[in-house]
PDB file of N, CA and C in Angstrom:
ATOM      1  N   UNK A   1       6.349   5.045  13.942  1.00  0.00           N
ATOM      2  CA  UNK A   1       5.248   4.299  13.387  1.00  0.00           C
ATOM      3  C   UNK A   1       4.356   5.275  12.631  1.00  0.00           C
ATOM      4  N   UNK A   2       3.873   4.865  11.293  1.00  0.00           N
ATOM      5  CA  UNK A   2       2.971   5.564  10.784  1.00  0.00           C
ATOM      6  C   UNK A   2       1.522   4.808  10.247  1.00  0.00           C
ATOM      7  N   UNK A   3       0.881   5.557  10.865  1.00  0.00           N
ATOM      8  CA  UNK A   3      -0.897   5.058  10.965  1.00  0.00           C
ATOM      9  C   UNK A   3      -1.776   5.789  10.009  1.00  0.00           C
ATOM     10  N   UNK A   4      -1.970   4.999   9.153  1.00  0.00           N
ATOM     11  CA  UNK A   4      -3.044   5.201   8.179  1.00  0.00           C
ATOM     12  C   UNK A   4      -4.650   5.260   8.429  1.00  0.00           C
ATOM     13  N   UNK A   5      -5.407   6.226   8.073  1.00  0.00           N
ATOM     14  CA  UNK A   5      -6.453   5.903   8.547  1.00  0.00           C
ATOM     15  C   UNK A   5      -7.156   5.110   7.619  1.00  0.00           C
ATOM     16  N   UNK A   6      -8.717   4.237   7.971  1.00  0.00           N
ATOM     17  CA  UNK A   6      -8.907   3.284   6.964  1.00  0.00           C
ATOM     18  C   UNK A   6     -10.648   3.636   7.168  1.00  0.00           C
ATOM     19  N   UNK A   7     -11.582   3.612   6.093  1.00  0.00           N
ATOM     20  CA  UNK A   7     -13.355   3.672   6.316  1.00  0.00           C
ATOM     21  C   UNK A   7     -13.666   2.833   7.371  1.00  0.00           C
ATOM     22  N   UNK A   8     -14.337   3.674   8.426  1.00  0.00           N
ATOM     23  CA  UNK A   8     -15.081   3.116   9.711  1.00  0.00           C
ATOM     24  C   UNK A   8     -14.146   2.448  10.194  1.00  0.00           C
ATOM     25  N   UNK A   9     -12.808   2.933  10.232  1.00  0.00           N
ATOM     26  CA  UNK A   9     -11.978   2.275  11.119  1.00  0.00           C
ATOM     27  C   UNK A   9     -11.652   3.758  12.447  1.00  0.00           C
ATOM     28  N   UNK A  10     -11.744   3.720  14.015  1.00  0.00           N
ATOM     29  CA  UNK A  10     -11.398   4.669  14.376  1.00  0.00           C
ATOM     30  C   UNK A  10     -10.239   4.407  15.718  1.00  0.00           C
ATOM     31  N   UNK A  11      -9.280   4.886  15.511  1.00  0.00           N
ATOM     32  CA  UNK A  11      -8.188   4.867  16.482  1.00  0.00           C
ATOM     33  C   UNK A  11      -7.600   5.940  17.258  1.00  0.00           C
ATOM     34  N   UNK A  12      -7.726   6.003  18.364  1.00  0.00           N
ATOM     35  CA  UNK A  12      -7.560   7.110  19.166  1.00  0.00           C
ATOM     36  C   UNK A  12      -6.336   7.366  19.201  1.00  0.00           C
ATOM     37  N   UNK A  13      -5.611   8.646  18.801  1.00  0.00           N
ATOM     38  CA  UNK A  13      -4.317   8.897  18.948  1.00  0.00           C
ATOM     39  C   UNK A  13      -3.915   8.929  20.680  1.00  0.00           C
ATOM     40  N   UNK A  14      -4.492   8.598  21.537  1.00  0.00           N
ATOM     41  CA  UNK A  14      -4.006   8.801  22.796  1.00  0.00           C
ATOM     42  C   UNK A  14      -3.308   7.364  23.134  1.00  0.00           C
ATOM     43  N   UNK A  15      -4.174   6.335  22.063  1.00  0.00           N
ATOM     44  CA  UNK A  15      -3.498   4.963  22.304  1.00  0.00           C
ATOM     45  C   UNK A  15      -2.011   4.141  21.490  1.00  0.00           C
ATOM     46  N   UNK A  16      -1.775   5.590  20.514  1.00  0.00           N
ATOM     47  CA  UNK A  16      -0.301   4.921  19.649  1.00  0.00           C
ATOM     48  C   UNK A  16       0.766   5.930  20.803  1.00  0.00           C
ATOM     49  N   UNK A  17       1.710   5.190  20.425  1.00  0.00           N
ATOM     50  CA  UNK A  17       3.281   5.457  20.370  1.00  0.00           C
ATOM     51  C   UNK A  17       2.974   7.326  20.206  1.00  0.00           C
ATOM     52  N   UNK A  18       4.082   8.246  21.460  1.00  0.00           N
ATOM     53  CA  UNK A  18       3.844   9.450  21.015  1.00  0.00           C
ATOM     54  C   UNK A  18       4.415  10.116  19.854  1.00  0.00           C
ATOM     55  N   UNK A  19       5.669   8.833  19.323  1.00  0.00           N
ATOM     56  CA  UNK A  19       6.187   9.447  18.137  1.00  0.00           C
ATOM     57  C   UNK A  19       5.359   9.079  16.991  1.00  0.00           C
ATOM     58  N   UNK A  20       4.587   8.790  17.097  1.00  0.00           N
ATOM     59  CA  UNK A  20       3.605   8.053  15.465  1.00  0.00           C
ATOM     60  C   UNK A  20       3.122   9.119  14.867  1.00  0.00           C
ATOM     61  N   UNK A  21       3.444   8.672  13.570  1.00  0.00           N
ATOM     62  CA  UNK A  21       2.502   9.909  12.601  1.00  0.00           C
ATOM     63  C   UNK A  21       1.455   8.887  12.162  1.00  0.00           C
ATOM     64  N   UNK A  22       0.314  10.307  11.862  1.00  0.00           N
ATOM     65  CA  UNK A  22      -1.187   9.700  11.944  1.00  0.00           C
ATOM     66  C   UNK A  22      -1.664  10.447  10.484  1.00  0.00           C
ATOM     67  N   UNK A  23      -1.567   9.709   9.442  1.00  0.00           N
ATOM     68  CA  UNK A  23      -1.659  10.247   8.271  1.00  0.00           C
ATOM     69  C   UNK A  23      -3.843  10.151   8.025  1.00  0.00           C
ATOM     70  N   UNK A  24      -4.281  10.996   7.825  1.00  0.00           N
ATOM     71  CA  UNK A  24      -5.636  10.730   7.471  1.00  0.00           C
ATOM     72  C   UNK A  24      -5.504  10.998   5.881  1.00  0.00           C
ATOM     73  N   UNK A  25      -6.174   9.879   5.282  1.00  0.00           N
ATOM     74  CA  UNK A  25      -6.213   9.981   3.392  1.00  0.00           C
ATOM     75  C   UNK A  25      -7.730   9.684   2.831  1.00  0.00           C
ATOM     76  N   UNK A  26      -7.672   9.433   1.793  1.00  0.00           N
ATOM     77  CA  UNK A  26      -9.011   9.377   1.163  1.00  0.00           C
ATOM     78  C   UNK A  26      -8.123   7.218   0.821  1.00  0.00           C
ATOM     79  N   UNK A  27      -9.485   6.856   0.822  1.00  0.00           N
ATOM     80  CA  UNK A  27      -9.535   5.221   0.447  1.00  0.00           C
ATOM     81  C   UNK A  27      -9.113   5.067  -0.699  1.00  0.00           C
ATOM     82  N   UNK A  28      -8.473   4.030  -1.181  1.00  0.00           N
ATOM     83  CA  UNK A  28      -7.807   4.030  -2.657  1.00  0.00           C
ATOM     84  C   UNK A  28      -8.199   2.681  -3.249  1.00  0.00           C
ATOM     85  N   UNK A  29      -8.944   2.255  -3.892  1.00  0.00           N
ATOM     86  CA  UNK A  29      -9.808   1.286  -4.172  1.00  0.00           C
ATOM     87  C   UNK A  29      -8.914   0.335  -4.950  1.00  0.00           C
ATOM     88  N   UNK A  30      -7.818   0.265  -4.321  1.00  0.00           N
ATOM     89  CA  UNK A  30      -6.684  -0.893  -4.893  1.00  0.00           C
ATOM     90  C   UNK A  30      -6.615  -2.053  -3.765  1.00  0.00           C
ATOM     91  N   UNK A  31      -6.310  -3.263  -3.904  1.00  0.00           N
ATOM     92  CA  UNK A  31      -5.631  -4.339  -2.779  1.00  0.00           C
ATOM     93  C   UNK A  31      -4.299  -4.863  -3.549  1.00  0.00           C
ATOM     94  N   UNK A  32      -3.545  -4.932  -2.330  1.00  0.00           N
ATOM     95  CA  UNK A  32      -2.140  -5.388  -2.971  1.00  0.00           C
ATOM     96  C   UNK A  32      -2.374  -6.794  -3.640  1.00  0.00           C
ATOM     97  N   UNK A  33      -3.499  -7.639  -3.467  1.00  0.00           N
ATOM     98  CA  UNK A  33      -3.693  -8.879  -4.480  1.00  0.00           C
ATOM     99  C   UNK A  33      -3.510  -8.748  -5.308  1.00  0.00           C
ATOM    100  N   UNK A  34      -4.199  -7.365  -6.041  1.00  0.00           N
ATOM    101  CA  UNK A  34      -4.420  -6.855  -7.616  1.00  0.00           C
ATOM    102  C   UNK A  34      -2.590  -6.963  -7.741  1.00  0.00           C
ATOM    103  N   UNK A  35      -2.585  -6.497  -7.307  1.00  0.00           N
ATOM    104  CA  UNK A  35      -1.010  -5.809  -7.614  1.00  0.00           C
ATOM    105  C   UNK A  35      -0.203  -6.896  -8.003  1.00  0.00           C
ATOM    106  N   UNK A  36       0.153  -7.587  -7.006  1.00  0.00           N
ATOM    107  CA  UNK A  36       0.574  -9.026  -6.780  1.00  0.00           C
ATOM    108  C   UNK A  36       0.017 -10.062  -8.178  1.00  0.00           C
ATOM    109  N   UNK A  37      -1.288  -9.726  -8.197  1.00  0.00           N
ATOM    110  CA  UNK A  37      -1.502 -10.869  -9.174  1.00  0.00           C
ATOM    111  C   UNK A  37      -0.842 -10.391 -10.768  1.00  0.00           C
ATOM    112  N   UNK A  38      -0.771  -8.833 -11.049  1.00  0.00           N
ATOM    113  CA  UNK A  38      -0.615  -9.042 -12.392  1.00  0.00           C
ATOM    114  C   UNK A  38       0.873  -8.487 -12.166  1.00  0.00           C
ATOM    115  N   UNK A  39       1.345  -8.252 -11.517  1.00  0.00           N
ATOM    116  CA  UNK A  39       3.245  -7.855 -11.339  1.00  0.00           C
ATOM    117  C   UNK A  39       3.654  -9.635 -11.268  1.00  0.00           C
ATOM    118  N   UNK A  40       3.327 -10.905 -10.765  1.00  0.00           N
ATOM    119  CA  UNK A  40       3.554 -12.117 -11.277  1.00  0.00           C
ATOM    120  C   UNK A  40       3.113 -12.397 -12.337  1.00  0.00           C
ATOM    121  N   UNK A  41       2.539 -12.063 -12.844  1.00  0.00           N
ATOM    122  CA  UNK A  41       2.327 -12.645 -14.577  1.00  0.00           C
ATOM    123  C   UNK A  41       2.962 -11.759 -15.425  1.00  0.00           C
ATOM    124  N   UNK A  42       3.674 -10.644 -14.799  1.00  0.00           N
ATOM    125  CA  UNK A  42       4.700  -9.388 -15.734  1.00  0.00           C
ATOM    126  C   UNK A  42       3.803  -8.909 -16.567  1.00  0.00           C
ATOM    127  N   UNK A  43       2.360  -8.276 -15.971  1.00  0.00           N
ATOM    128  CA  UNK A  43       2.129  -7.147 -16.340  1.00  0.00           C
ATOM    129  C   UNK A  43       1.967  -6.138 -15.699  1.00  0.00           C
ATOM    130  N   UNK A  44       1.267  -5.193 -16.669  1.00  0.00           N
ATOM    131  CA  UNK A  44       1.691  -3.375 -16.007  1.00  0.00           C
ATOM    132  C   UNK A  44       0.810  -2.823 -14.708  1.00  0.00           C
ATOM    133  N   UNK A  45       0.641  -2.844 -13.465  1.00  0.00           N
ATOM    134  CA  UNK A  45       0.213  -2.242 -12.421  1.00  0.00           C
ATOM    135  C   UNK A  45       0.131  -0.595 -12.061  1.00  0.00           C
ATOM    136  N   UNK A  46       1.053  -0.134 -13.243  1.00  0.00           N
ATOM    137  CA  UNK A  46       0.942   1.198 -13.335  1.00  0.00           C
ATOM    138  C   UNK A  46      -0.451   2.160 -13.379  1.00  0.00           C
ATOM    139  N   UNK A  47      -0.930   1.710 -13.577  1.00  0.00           N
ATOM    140  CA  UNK A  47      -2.444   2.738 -13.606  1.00  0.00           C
ATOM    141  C   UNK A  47      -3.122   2.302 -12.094  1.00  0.00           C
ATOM    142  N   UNK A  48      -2.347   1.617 -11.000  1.00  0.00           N
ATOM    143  CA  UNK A  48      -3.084   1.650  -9.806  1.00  0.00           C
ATOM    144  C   UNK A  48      -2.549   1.993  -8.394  1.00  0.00           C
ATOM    145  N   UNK A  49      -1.401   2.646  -9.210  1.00  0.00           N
ATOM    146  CA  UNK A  49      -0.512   2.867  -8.005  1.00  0.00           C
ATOM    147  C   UNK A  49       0.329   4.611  -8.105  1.00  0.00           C
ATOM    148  N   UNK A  50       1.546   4.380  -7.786  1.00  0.00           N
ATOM    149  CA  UNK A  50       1.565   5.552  -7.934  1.00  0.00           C
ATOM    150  C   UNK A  50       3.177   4.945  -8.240  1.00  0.00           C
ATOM    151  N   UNK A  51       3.705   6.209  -8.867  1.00  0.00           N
ATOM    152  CA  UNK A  51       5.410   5.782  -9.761  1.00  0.00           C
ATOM    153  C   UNK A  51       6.088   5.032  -8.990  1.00  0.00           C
ATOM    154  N   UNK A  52       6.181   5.791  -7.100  1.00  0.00           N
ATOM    155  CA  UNK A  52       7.034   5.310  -6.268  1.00  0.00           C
ATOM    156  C   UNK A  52       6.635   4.018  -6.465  1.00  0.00           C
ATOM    157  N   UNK A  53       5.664   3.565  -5.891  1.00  0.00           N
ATOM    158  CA  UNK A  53       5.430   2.729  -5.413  1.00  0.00           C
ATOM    159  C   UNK A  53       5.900   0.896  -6.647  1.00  0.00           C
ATOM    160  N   UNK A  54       5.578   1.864  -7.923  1.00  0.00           N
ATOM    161  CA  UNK A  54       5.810   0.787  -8.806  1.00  0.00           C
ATOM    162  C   UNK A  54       7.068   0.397  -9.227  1.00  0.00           C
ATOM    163  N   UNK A  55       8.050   1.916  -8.929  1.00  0.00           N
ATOM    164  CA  UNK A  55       9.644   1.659  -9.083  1.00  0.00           C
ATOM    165  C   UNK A  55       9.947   0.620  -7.608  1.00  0.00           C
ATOM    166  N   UNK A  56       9.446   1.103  -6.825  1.00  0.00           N
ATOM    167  CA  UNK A  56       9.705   0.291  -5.728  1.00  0.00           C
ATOM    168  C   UNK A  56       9.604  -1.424  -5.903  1.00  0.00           C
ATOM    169  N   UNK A  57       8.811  -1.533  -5.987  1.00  0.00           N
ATOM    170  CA  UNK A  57       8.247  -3.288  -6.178  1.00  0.00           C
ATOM    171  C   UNK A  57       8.914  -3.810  -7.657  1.00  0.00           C
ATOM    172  N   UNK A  58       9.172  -3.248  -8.532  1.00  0.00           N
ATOM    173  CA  UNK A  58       9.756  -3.710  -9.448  1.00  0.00           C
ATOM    174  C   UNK A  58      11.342  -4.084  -9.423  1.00  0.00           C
ATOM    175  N   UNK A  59      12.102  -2.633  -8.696  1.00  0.00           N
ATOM    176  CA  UNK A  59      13.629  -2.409  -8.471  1.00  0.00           C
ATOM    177  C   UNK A  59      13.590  -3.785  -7.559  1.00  0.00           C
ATOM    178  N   UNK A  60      12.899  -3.886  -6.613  1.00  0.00           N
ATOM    179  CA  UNK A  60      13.300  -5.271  -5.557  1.00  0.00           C
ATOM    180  C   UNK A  60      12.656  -6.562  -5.910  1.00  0.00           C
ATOM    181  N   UNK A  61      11.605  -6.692  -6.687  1.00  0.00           N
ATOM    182  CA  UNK A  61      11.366  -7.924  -7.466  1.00  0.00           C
ATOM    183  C   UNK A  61      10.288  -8.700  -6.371  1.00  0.00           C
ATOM    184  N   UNK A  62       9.748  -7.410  -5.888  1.00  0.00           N
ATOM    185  CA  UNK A  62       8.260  -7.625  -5.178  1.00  0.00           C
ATOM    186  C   UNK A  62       7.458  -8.789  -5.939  1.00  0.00           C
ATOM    187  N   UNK A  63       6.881  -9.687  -5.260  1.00  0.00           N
ATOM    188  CA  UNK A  63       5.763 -10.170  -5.770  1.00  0.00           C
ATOM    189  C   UNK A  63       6.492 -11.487  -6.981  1.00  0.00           C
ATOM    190  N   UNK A  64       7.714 -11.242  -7.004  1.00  0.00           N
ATOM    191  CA  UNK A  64       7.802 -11.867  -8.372  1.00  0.00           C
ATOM    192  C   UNK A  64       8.000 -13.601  -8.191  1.00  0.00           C
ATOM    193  N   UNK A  65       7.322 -14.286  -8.798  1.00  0.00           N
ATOM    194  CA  UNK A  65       6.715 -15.348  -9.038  1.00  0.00           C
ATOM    195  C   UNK A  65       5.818 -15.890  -7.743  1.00  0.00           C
ATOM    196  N   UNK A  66       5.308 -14.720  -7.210  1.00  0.00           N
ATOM    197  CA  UNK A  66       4.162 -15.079  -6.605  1.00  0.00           C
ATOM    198  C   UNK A  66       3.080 -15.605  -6.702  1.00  0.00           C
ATOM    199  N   UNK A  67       1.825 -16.433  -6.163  1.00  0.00           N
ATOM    200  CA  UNK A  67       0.965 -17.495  -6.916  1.00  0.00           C
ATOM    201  C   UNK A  67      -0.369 -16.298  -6.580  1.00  0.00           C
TER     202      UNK A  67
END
């Protein structure tokens, strides 16, 4: 399991799984709505994500004709 940390969210590593990785990041001022909303209307999401992530959802047809 891998645990993201999230603003004013706090989770004690004594309470996950001992195999979990516990990634701490900086907040990324995206929601997958955004994403979702303009990858169904077939436009470009590229400036809010990152390559993987956009080869990803595109190669599998993420989101597509989502409302």
């Amino acid at each position: 399991m891998v645990v993201v940390t999230r603003p004013g969210g706090a989770l004690p590593k004594s309470v996950l799984p001992s195999d979990s990785i516990y990634v701490e990041m900086n907040p990324v001022d995206v929601s997958s709505s955004q994403i979702r909303n303009l990858a169904s209307r077939g436009e470009s999401f590229a400036h809010l994500t990152t390559d993987a992530v956009v080869q990803f959802i595109s190669a599998r047809g993420v989101y597509r004709g989502a409302q």
